[in-house]
Protein backbone atom coordinates (compact mmCIF):
# COMPACT_ATOMS: atom_id res chain seq x y z
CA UNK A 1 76.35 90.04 117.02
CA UNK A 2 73.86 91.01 114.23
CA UNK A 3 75.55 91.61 110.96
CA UNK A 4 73.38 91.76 108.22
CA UNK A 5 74.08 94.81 106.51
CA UNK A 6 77.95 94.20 107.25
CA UNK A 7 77.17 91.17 105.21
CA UNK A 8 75.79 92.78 102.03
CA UNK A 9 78.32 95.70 102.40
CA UNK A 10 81.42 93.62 102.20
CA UNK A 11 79.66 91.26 99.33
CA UNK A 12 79.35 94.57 97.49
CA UNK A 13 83.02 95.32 98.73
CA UNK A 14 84.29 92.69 97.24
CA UNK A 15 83.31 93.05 93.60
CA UNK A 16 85.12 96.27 93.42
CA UNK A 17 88.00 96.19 96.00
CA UNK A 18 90.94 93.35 96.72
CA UNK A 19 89.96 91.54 99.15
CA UNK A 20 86.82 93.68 100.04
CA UNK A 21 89.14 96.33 101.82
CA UNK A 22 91.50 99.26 101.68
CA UNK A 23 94.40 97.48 103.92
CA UNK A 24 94.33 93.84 104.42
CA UNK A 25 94.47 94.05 108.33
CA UNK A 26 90.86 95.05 108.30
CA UNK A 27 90.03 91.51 106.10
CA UNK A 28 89.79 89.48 109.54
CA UNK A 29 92.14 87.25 107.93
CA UNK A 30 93.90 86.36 110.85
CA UNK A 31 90.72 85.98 112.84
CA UNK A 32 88.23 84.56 110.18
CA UNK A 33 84.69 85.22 109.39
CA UNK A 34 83.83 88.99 107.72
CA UNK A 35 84.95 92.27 108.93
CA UNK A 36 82.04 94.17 110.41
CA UNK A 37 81.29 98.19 108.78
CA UNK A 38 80.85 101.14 110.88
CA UNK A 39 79.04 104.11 110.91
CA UNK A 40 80.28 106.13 113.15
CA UNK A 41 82.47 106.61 116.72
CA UNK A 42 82.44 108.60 119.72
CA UNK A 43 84.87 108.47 122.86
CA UNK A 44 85.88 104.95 122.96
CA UNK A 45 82.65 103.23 121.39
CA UNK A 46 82.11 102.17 117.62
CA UNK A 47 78.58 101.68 116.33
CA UNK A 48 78.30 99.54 113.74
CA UNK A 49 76.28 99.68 110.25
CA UNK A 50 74.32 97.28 112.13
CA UNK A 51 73.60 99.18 115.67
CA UNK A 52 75.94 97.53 117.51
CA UNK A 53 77.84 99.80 120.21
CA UNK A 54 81.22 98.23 120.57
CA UNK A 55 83.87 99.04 122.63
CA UNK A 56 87.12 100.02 120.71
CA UNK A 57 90.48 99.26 121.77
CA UNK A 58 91.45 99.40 117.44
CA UNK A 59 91.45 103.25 117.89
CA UNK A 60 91.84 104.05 114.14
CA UNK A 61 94.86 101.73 114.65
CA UNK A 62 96.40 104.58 116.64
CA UNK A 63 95.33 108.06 116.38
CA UNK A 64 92.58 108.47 118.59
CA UNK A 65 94.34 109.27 121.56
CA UNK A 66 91.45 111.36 122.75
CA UNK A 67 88.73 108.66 121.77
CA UNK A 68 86.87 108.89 118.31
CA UNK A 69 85.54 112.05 117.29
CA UNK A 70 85.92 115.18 120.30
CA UNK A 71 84.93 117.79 119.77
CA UNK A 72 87.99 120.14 119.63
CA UNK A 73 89.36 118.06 117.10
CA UNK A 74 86.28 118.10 115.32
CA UNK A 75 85.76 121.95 115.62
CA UNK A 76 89.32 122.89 114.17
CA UNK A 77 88.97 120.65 111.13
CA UNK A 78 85.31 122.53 110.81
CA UNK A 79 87.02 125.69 111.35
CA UNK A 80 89.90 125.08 109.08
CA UNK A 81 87.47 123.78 106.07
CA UNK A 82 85.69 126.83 105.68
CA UNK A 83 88.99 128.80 104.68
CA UNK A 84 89.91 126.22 102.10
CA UNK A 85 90.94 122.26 101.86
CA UNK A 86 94.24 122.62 100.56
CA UNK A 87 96.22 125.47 98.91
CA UNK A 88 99.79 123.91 96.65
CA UNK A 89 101.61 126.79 98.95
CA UNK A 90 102.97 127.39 102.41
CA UNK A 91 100.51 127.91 104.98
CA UNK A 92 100.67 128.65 108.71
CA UNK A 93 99.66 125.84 110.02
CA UNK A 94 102.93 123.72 108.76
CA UNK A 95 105.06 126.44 110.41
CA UNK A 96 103.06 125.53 113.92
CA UNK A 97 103.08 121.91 113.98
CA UNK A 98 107.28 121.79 112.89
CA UNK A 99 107.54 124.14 115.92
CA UNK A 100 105.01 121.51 118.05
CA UNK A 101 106.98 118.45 117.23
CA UNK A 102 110.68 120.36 117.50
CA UNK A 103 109.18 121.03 121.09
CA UNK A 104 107.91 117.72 122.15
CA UNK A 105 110.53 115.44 119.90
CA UNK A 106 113.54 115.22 121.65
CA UNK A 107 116.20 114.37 118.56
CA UNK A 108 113.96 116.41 116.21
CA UNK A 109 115.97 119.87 115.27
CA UNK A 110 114.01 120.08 111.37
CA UNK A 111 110.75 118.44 110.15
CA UNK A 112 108.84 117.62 107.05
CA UNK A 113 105.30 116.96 107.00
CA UNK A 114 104.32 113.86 104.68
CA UNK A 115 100.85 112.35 104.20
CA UNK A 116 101.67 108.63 105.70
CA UNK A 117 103.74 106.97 107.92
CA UNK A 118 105.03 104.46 105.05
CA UNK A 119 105.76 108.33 103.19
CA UNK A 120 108.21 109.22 106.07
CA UNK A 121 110.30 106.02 106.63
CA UNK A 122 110.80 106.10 103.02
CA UNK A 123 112.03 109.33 103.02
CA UNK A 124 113.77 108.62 106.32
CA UNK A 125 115.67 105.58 104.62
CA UNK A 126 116.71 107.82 101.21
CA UNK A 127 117.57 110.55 102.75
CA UNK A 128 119.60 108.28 105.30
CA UNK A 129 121.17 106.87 101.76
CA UNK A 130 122.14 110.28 100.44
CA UNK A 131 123.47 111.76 103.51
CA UNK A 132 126.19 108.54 104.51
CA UNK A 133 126.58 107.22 100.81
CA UNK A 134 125.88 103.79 101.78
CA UNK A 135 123.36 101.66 100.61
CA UNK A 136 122.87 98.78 103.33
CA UNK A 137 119.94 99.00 105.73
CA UNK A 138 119.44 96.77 108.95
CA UNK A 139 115.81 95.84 110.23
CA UNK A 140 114.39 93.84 112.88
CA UNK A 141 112.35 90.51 112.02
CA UNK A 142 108.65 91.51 112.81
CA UNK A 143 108.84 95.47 112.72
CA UNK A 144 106.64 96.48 109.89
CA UNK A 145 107.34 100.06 108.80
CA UNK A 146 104.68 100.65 105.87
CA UNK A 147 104.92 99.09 102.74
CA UNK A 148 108.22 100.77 101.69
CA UNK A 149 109.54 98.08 98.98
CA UNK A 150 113.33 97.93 101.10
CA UNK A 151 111.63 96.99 104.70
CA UNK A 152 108.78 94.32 102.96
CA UNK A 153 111.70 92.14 104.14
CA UNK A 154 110.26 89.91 107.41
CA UNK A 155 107.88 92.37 107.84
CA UNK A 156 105.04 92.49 110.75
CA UNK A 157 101.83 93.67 111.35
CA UNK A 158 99.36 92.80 108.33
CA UNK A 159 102.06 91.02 106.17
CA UNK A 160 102.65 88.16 108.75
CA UNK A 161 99.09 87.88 109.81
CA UNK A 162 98.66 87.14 105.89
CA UNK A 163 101.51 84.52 105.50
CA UNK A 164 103.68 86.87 103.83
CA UNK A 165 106.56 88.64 105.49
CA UNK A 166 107.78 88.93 102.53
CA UNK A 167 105.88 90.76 99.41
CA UNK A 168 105.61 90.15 95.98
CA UNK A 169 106.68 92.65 93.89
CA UNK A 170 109.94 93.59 96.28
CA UNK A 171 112.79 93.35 93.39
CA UNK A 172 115.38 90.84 94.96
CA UNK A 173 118.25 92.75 94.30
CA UNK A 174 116.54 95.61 96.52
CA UNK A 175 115.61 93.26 99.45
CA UNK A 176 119.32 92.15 99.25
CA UNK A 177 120.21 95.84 100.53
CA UNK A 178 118.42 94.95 103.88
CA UNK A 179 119.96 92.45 106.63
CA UNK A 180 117.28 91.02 109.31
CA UNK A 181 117.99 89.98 112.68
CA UNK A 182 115.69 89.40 115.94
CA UNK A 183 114.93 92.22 118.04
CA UNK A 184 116.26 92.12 121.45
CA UNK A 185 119.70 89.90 120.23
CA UNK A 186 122.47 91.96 121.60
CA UNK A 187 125.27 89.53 120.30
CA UNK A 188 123.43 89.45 116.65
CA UNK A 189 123.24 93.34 116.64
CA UNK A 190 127.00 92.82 117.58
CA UNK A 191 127.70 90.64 114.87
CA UNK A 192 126.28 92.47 112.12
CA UNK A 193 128.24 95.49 112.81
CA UNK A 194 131.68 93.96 113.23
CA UNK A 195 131.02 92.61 109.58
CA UNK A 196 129.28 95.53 107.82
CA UNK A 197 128.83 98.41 110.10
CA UNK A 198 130.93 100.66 107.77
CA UNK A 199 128.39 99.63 105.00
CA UNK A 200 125.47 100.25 106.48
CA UNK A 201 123.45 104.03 105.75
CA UNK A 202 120.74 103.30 108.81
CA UNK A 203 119.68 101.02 111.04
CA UNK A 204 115.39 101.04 111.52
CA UNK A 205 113.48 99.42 113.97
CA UNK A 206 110.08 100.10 116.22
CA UNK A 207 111.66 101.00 119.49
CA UNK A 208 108.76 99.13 121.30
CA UNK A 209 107.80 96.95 118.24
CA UNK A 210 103.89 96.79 117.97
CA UNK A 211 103.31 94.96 114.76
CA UNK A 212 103.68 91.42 115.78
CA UNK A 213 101.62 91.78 118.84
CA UNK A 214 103.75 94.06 121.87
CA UNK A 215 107.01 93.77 123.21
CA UNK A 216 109.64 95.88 124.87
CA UNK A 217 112.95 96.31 124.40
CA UNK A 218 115.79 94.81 126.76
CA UNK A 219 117.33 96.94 129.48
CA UNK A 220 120.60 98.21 127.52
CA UNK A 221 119.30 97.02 123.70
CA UNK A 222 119.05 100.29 122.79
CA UNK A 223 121.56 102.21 124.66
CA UNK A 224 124.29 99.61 122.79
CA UNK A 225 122.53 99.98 119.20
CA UNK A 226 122.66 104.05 119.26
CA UNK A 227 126.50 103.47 120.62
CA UNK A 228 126.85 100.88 117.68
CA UNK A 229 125.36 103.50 114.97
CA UNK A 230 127.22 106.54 116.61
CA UNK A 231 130.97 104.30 116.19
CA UNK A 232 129.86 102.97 112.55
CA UNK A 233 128.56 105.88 111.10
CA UNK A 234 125.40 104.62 110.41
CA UNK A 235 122.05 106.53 110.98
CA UNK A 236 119.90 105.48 113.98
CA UNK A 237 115.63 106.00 112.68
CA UNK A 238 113.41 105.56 115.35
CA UNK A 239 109.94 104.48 113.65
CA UNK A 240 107.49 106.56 115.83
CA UNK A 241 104.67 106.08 113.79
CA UNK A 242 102.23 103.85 116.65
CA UNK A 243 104.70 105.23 119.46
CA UNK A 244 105.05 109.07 119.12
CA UNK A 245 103.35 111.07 121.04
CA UNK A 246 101.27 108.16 122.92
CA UNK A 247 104.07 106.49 124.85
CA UNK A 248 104.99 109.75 126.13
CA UNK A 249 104.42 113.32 124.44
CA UNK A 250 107.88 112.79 122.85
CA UNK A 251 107.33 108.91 122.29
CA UNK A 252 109.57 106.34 123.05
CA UNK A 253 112.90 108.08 122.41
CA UNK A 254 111.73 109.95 125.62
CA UNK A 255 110.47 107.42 127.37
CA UNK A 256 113.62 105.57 126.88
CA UNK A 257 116.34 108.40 127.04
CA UNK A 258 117.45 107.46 123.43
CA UNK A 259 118.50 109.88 120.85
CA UNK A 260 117.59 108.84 116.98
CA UNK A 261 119.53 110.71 114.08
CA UNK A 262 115.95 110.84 112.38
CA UNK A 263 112.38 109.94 113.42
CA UNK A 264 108.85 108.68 111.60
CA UNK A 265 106.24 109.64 112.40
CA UNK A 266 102.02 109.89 112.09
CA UNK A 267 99.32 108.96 113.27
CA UNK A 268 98.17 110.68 116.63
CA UNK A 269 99.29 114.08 114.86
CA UNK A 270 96.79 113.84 112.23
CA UNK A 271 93.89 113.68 114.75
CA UNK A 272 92.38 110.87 112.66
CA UNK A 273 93.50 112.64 108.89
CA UNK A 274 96.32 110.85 106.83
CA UNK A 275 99.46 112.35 108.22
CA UNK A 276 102.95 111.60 108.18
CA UNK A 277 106.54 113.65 109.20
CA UNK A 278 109.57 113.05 109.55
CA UNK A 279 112.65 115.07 111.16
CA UNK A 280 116.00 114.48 113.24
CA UNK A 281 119.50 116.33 113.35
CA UNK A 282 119.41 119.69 111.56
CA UNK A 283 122.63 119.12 109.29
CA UNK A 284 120.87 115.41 108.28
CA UNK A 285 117.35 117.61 107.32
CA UNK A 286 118.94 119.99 105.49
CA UNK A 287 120.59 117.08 102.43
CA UNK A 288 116.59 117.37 101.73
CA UNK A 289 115.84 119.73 98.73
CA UNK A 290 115.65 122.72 98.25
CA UNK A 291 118.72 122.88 100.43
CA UNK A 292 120.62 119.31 99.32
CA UNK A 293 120.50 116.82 96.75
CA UNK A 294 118.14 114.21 98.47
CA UNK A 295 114.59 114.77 96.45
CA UNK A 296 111.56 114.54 98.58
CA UNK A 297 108.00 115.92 97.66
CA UNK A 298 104.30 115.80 98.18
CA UNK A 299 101.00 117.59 96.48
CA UNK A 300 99.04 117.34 100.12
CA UNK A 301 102.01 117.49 101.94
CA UNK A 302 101.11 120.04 105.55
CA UNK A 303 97.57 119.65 104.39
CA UNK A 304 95.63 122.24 106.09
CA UNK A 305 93.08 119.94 107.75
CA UNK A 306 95.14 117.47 108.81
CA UNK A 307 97.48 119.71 111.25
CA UNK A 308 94.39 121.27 112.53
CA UNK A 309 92.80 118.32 114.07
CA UNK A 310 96.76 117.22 114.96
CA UNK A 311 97.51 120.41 116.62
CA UNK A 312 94.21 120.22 117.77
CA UNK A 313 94.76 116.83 119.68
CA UNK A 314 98.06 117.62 120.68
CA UNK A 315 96.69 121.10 122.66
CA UNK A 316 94.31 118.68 124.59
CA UNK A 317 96.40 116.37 125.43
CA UNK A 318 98.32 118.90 126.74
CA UNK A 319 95.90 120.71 128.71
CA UNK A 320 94.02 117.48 130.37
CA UNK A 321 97.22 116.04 131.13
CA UNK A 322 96.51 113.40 128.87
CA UNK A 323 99.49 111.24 129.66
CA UNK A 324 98.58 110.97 132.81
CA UNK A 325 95.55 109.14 132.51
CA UNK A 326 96.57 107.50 129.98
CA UNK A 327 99.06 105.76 132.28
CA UNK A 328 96.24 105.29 134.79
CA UNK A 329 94.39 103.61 132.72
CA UNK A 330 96.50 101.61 131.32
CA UNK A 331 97.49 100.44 134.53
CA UNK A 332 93.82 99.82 135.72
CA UNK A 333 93.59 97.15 132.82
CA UNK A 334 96.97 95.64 133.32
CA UNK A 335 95.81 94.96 136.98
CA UNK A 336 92.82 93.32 135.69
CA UNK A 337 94.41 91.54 132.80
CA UNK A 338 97.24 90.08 135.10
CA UNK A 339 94.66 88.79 137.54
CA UNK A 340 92.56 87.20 134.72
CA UNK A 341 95.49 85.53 132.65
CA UNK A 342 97.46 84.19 136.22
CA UNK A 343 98.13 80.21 135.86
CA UNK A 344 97.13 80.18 131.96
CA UNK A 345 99.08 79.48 129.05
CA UNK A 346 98.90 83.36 128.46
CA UNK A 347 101.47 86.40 128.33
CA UNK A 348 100.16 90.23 129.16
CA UNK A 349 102.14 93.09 127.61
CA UNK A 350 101.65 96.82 128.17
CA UNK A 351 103.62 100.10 127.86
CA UNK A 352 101.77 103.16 128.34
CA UNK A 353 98.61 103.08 126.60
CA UNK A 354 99.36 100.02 124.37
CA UNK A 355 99.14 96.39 125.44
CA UNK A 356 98.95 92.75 123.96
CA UNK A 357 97.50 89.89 125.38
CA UNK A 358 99.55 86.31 123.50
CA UNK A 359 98.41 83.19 123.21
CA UNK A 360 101.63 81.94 124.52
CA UNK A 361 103.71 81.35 127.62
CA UNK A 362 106.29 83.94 127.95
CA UNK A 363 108.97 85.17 128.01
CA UNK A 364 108.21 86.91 124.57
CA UNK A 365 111.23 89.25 123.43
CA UNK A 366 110.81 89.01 119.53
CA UNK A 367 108.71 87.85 116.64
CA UNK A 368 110.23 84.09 116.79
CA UNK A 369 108.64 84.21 120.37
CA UNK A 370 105.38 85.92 119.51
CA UNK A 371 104.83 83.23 116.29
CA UNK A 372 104.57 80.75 119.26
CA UNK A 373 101.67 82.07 120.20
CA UNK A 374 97.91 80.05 119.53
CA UNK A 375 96.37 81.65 116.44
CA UNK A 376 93.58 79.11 116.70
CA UNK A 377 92.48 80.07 120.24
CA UNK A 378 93.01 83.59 119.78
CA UNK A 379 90.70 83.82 116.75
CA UNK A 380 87.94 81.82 118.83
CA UNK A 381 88.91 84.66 121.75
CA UNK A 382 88.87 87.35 119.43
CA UNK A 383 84.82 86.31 118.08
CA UNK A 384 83.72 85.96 121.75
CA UNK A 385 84.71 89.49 122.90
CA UNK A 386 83.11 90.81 120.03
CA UNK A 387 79.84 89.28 120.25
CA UNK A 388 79.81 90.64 124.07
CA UNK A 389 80.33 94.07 122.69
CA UNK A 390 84.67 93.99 122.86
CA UNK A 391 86.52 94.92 119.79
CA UNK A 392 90.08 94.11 119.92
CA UNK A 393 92.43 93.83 116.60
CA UNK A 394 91.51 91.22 114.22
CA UNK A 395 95.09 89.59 114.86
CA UNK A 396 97.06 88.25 117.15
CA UNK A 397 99.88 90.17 116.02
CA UNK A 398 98.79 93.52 116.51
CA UNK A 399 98.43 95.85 119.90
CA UNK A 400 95.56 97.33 121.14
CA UNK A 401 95.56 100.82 121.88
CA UNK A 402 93.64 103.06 124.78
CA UNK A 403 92.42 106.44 124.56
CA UNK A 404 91.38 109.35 127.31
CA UNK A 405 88.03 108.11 126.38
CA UNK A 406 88.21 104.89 127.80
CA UNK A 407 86.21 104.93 131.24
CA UNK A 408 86.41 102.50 134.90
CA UNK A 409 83.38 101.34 133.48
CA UNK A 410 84.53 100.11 129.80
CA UNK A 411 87.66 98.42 131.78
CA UNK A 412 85.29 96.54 134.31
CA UNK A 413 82.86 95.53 131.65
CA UNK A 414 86.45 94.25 129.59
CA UNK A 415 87.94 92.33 131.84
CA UNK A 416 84.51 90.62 132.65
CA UNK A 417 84.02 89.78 129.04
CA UNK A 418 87.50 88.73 128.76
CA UNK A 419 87.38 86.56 131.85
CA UNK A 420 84.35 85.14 130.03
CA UNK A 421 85.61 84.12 126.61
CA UNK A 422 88.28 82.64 128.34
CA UNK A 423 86.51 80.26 130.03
């Protein structure tokens, strides 16, 4: 893979930016070597600064459900630009994209729009605070939910492939609020609430946790944590940020059958933008102010641009049945994956339109299972598919992500490379 200009770009990067980027996934880190720049995207192919077409299974880390850049998407933020970027008052947009997720969301009565996904679990986990009057919070070990300073407590995603599930800067006495257990530990979920389930405000957690890799919940895990909640008192947030709207159009609370008191989300309803909501149960939306005392606010909050190209994406998705071939496809590479990775040291997740391939003999439930995995022989993986014209996450511990752009042809031409840099 040529990377000249990458080379000079990220030298140039790195006088003026930590690290050389703008969030320390992209640093290749986990993977070694230099992140590579691009210049632009189409469908389900990246071109990079230095003309190489790659295909993308990064996705924008999760919006481009369509593939990068089509064109409806593209026309509505066009459209909308021309009447104004932004506007510090109401405008109709917000009223039609509360209305879109009410519709699709099944535990989603109210909404706010936000500008992140680490903007709506914090306002998921104070308003959560206000309305029980508790101050506890229970996460999983490797669920990453932004970098909110309560939840930078065994995080996932870029904060373990760093070394540091655990942040600097996270006051002690707040990160003694939280309580960690593994994901998928019935008796330690158990546990926990028979000691402080009357203490706790909310209970968070990725209901298919895609920040340390991909792995799916057990039959009955979450059926017995919303019972749990519903006895202690405690909130149930569903962290919807990677699985809303992808998994299924009303994520993985659908997919599941699992009602959430409230719900993060982003992502795939900014149509590539910086977007972030949250909602849930009307009488739990409503402690927000103006109506209650829980304080929430944003300058660019329903930004006009950004709900275009969601509401944008969301109407396609709709009208090509999306889902659909999502599912097709993701099947289509699972079939090929399986066959490659039979009789190898090797474990082959997917739900939907996400998917993880671990270093690692399964079964793999949690993070303690997924930190078996060979970082080493992943990273030499990881260089091989990319110099064959594969880009898959810079870390073991993150999941890849399809799109409606992804053709038979880019699955073929994957699971040869991926047979290759196997060996």
């Amino acid at each position: 893979m040529k990377d000249a200009i990458s080379s000079e770009l990220f030298a140039a990067a790195l006088k003026k930016i930590p690290g050389g980027v703008n969030s320390p996934v992209r640093a290749f880190r986990g993977v070694g070597g230099e992140p590579f720049f691009t210049k632009r995207a189409k469908g389900s192919k990246l071109v990079t600064v230095d003309d190489e077409e790659l295909i993308d299974y990064v996705g924008t880390w999760g919006p481009a459900i369509l593939g990068h850049a089509p064109k409806e998407v593209v026309d509505a933020v066009r459209d909308t630009a021309e009447n104004g970027l932004s506007f510090g008052t109401p405008n109709p947009l917000e009223i039609e994209m509360a209305e879109t997720i009410c519709r699709m969301v099944p535990s989603v009565e109210k909404v706010r729009m936000v500008n992140s996904g680490t903007e709506a679990v914090m306002s998921c986990v104070r308003l959560a605070r206000g309305f029980t009057g508790r101050d506890l919070l229970l996460k999983f070990t490797g669920c990453y939910h932004g970098h909110v300073d309560s939840l930078l407590v065994k995080a996932g995603s870029g904060a373990l492939t760093l070394g540091q599930p655990d942040s600097a800067g996270v006051p002690s006495a707040l990160a003694a609020l939280t309580r960690t257990i593994p994901f998928n530990r019935p008796e330690a979920l158990r546990e926990v609430f028979a000691a402080e389930g009357d203490r706790l405000a909310a209970v968070i957690l990725e209901p298919v946790p895609a920040n340390a890799g991909l792995y799916l919940p057990r039959e009955g895990f979450l059926e017995e944590l919303r019972r749990l909640c519903s006895e202690s008192g405690a909130l149930l947030i569903f962290d919807e940020v990677m699985t809303g709207f992808r998994l299924a159009p009303g994520g993985a609370q659908e997919r599941y059958e699992i009602c959430p008191d409230l719900t993060a989300m982003g992502k795939v309803i900014g149509g590539g933008l910086p977007v972030g909501a949250f909602g849930g149960r009307a009488d739990i939306m409503d402690y927000l102010a103006p109506l209650g005392p829980v304080y929430q606010a944003g300058t660019l909050s329903g930004n006009p641009l950004a709900l275009a190209a969601g509401l944008a994406q969301l109407r396609a998705m709709e009208r090509c049945g999306g889902w659909k071939k999502l599912e097709e496809t993701g099947a289509k590479m699972e079939e090929a994956m399986r066959g490659i990775v039979a009789g190898r040291d090797l474990e082959f997740h997917r739900i939907g339109s996400m998917f993880c391939l671990y270093f690692a003999k399964g079964p793999i439930e949690n993070l303690e299972d997924a930190k078996r995995s060979d970082t080493g022989a992943f990273a030499k993986f990881f260089h091989r598919c990319l110099r064959a014209g594969v880009y898959f996450a810079p870390s073991q511990f993150e999941a890849g992500f399809l799109s409606v752009a992804h053709s038979d042809e880019d699955i073929e031409k994957t699971a040869r490379v991926v047979a290759d840099s196997l060996g």
